[in-house]
N, C-alpha and C. Protein backbone atom coordinates (compact mmCIF):
# COMPACT_ATOMS: atom_id res chain seq x y z
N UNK A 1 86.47 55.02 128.21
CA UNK A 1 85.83 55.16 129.50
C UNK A 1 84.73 54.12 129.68
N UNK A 2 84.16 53.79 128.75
CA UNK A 2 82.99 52.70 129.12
C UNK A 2 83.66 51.11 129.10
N UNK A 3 84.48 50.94 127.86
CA UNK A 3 85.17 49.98 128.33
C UNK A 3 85.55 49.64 129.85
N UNK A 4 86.14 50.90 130.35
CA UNK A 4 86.62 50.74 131.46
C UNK A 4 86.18 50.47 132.54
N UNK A 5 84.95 51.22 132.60
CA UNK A 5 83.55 50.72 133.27
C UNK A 5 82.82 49.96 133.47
N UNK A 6 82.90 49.17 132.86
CA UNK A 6 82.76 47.63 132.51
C UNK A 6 83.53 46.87 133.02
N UNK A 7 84.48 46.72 133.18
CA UNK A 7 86.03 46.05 133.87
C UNK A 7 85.63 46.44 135.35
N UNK A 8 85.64 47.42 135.47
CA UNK A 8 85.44 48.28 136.72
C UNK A 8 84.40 47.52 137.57
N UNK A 9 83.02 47.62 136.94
CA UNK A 9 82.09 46.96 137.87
C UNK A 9 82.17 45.48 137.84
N UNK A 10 82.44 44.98 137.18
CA UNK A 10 83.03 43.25 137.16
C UNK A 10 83.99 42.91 138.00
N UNK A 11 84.53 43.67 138.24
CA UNK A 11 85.84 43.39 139.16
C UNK A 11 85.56 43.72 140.87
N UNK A 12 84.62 44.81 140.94
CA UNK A 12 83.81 45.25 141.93
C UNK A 12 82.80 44.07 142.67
N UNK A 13 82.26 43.24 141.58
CA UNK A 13 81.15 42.40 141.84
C UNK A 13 82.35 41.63 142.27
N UNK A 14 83.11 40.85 141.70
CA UNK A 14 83.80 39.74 142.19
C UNK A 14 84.71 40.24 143.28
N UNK A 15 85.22 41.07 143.66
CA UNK A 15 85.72 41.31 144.97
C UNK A 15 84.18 41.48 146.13
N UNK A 16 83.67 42.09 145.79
CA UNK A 16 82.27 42.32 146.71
C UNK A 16 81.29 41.38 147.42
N UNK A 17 81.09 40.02 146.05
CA UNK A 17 80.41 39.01 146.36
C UNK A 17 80.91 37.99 146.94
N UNK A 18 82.38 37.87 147.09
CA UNK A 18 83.18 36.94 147.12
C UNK A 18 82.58 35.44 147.57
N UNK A 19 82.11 34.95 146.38
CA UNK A 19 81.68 33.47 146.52
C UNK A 19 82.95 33.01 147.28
N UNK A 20 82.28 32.08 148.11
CA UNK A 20 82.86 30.55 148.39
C UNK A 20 84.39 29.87 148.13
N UNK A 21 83.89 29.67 146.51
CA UNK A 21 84.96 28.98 145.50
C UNK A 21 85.71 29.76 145.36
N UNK A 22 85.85 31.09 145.51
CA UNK A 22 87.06 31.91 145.35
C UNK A 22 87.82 31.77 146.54
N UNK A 23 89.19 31.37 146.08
CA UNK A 23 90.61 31.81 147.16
C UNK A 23 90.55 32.83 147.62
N UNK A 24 91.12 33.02 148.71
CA UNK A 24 91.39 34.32 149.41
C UNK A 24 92.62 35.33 148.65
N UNK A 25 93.12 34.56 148.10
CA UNK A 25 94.38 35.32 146.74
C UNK A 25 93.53 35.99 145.67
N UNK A 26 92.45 35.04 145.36
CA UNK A 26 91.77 35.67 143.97
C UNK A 26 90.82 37.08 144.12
N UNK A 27 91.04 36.85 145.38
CA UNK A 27 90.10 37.89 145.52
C UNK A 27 90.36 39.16 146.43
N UNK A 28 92.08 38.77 146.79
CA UNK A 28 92.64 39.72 146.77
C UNK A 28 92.69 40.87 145.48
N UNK A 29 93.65 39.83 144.67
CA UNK A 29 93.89 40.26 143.69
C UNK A 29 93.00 40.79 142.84
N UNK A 30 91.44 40.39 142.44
CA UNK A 30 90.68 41.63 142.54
C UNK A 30 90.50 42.43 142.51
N UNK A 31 90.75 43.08 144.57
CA UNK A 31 90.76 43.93 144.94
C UNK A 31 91.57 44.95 144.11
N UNK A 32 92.66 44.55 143.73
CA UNK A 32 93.59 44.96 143.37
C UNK A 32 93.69 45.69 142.02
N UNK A 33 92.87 44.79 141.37
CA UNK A 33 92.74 45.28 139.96
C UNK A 33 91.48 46.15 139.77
N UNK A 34 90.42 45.96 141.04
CA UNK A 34 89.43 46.98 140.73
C UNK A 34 89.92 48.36 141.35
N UNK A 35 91.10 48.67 142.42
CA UNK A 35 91.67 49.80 142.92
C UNK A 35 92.22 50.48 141.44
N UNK A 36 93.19 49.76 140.39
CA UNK A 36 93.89 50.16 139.30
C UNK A 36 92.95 50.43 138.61
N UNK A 37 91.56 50.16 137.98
CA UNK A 37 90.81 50.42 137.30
C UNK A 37 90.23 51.50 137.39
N UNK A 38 89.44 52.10 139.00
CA UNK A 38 89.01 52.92 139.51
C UNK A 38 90.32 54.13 139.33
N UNK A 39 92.00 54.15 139.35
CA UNK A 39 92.41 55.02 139.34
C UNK A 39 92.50 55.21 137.39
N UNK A 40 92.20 53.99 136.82
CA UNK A 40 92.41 54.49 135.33
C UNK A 40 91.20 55.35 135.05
N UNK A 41 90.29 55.03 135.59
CA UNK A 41 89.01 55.59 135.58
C UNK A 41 88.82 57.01 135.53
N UNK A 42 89.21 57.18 136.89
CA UNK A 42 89.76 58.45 137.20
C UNK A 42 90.80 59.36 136.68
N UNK A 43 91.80 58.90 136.19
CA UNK A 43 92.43 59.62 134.87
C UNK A 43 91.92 60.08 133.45
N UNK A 44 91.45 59.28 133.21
CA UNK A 44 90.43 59.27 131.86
C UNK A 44 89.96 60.26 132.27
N UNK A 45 89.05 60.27 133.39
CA UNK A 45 88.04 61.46 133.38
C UNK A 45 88.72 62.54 133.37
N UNK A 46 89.80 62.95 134.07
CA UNK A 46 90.30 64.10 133.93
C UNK A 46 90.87 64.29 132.58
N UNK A 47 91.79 63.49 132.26
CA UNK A 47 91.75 63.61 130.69
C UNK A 47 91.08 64.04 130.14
N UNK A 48 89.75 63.42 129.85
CA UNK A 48 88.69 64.10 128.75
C UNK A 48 88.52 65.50 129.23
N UNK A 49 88.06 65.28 130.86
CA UNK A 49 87.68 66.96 131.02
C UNK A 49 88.89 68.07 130.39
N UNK A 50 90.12 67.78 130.52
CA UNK A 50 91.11 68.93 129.53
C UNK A 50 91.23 68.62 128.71
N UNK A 51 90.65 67.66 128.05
CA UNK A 51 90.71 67.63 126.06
C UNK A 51 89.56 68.90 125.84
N UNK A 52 88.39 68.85 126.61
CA UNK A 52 87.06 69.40 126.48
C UNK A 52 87.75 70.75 126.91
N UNK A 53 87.95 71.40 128.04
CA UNK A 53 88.42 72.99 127.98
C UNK A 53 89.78 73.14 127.25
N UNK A 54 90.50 72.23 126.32
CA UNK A 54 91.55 72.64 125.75
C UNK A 54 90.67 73.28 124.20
N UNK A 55 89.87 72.18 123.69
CA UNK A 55 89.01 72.15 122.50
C UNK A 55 88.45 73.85 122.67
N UNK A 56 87.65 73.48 123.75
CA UNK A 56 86.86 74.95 123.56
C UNK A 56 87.81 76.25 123.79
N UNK A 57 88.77 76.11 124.30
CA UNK A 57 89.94 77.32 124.63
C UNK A 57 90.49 77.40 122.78
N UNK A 58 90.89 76.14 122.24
CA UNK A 58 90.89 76.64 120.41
C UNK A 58 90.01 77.24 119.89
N UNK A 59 88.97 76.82 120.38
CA UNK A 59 87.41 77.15 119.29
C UNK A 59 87.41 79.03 119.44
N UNK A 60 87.53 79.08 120.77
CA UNK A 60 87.81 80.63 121.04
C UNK A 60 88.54 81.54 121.05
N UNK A 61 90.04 80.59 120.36
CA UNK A 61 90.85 81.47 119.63
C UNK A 61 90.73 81.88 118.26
N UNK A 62 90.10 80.61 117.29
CA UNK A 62 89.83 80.57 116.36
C UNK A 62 88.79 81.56 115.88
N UNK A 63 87.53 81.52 116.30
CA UNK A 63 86.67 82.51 116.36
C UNK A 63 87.43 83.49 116.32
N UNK A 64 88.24 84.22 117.86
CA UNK A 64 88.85 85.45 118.06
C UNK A 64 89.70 86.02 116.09
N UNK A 65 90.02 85.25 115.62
CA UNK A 65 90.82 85.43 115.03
C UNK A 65 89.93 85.20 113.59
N UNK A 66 88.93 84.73 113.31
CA UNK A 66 87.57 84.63 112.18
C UNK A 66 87.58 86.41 112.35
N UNK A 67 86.76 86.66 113.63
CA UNK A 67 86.36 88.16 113.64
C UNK A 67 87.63 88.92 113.66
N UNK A 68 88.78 88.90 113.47
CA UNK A 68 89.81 89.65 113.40
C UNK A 68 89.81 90.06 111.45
N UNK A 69 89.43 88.95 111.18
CA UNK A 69 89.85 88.99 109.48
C UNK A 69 88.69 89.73 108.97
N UNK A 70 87.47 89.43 109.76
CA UNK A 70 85.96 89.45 109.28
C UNK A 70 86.15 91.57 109.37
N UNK A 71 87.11 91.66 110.53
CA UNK A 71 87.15 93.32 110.90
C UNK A 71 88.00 93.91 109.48
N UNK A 72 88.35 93.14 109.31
CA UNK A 72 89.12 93.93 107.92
C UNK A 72 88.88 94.08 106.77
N UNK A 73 88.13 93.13 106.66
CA UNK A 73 87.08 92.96 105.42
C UNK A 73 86.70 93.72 105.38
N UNK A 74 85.94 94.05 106.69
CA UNK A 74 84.58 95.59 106.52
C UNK A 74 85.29 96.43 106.61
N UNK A 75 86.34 96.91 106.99
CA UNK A 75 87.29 98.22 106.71
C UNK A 75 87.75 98.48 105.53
N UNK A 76 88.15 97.55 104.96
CA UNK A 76 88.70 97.65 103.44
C UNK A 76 87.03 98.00 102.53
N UNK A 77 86.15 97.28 102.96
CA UNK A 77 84.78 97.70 102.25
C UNK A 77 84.28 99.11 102.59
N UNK A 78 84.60 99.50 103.40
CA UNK A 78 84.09 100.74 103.75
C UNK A 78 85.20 101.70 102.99
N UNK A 79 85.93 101.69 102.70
CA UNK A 79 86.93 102.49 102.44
C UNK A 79 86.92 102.53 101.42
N UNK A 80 86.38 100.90 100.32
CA UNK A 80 86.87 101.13 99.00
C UNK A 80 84.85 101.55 98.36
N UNK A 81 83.70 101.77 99.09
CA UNK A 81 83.32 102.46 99.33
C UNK A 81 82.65 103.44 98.12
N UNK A 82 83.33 104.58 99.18
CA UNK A 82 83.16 106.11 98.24
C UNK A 82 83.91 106.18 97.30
N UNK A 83 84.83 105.61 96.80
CA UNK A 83 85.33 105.51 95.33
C UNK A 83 84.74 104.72 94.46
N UNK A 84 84.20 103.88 94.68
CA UNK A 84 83.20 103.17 93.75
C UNK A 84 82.40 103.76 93.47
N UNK A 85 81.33 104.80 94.30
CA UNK A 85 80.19 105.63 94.13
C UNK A 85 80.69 106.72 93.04
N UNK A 86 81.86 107.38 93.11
CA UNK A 86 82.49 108.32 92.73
C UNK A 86 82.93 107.60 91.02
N UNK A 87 83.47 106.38 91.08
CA UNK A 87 83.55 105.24 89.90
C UNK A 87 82.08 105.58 88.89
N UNK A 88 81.52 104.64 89.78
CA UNK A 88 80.03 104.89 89.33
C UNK A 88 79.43 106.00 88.73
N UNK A 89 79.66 106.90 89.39
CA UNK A 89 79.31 108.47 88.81
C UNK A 89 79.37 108.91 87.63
N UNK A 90 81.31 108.92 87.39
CA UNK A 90 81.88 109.62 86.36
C UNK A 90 81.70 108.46 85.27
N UNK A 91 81.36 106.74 85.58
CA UNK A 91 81.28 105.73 84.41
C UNK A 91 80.05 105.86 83.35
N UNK A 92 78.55 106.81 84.55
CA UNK A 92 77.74 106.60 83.49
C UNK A 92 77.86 107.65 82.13
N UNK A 93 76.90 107.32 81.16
CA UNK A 93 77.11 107.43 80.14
C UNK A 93 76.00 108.87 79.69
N UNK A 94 76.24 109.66 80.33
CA UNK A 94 75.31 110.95 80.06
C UNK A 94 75.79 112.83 80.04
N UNK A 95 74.70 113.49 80.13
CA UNK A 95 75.54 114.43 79.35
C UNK A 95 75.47 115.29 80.26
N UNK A 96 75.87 116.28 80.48
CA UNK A 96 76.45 117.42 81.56
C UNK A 96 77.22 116.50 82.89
N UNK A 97 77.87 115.67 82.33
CA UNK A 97 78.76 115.16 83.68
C UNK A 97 79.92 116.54 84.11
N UNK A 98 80.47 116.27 85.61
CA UNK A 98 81.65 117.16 85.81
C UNK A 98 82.58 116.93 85.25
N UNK A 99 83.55 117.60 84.64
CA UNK A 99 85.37 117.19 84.21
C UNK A 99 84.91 116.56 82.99
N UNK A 100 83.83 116.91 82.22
CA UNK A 100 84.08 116.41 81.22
C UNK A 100 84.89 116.76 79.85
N UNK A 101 84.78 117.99 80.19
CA UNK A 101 85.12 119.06 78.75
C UNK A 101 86.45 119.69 79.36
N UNK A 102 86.93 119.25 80.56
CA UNK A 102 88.10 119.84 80.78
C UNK A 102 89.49 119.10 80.71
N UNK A 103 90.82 119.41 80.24
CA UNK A 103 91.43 118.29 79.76
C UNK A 103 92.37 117.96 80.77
N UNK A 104 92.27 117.92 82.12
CA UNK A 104 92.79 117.25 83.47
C UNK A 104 91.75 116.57 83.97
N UNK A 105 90.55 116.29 83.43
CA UNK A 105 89.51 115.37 84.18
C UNK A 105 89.73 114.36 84.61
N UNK A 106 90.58 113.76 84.31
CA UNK A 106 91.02 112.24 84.76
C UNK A 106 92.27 112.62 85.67
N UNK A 107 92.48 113.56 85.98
CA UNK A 107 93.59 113.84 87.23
C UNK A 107 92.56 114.33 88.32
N UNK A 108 91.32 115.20 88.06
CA UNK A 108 90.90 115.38 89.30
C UNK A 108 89.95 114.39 89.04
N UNK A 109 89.36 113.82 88.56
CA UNK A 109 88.54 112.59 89.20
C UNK A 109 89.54 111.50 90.01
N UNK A 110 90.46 111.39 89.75
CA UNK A 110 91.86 109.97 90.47
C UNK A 110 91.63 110.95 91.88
N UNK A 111 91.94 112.44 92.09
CA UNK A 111 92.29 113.03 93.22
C UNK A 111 90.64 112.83 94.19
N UNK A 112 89.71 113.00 93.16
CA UNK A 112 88.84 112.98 93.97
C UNK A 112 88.32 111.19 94.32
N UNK A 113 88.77 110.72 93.69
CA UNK A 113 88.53 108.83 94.18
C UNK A 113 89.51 109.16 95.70
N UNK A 114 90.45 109.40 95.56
CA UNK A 114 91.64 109.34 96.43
C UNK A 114 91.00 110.27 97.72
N UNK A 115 90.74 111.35 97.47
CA UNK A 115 90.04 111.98 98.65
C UNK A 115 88.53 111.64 99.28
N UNK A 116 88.15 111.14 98.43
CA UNK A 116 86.78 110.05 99.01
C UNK A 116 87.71 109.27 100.15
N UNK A 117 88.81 107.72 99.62
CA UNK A 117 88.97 106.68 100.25
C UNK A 117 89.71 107.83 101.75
N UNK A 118 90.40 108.45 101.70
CA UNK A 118 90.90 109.55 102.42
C UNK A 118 90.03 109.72 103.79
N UNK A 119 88.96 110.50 102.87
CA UNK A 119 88.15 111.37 104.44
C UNK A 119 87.10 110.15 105.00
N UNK A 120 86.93 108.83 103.96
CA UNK A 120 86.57 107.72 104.74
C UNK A 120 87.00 107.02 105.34
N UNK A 121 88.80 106.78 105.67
CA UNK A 121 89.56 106.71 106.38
C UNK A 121 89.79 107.38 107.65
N UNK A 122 89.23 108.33 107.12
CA UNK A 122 89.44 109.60 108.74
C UNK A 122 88.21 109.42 109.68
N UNK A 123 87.52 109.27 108.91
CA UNK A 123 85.74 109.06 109.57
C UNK A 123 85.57 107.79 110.67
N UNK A 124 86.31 106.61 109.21
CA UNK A 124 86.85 105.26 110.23
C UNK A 124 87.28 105.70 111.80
N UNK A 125 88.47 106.48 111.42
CA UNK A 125 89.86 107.07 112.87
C UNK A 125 89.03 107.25 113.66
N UNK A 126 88.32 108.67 113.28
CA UNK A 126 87.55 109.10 114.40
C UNK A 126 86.71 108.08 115.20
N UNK A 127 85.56 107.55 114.63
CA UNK A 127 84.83 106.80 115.05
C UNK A 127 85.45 105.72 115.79
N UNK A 128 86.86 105.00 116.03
CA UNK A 128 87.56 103.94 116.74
C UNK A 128 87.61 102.64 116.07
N UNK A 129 87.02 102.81 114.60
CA UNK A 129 86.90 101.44 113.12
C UNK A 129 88.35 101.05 113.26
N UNK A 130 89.26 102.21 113.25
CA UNK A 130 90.24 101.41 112.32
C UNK A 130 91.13 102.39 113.83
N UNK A 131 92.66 101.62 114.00
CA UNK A 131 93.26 102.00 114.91
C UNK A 131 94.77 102.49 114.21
């Protein structure tokens, strides 16, 4: 575009000023080439202007679709959650824990990891988190 602009007003001046020494052909022709310039001109510009709302029409799909992934992340974090806490619980290393002395403890601690990620799943539902 500035290139062009340049051509543009040069060609403007010499049709405009029309010295003397110029033929009446040369400065037709000129005319001629500053009309073609002015319409390249004018293309360009529109050009750029839909490179510019095409660009930003990506940028705002892209985004759309960042926060699409970014939504799942935090769903899967929320969910995996209360089983970690529940992880955490039964990992430390002390004495009167639950299920310790009983010999299915490791079936109801799995049930109760599982019913944590569960009713934090439901909580998600309700609330409109997860669809």
């Amino acid at each position: 575009h500035r290139q062009l602009a340049g051509l543009r007003v040069l060609f403007h001046r010499l049709e405009q000023k029309s010295p003397d020494n110029l033929s009446p052909a040369l400065r037709l022709h000129a005319a001629k080439l500053a009309q073609r310039l002015d319409g390249l001109d004018h293309d360009i510009t529109e050009l750029r202007e839909r490179s510019r709302l095409l660009e930003e029409e990506l940028r705002f799909k892209l985004e759309e679709e960042s926060n699409r992934h970014l939504h799942a992340l935090s769903v899967v974090t929320m969910m995996l959650l209360p089983p970690t806490l529940v992880t955490g619980i039964f990992g430390m290393n002390t004495k009167g824990l639950p299920l310790t002395d009983v010999d299915s403890g490791f079936l109801w601690a799995a049930v109760l990891l599982i019913g944590a990620s569960g009713l934090a799943y439901l909580i998600m539902r309700r609330l409109g988190i997860v669809k």
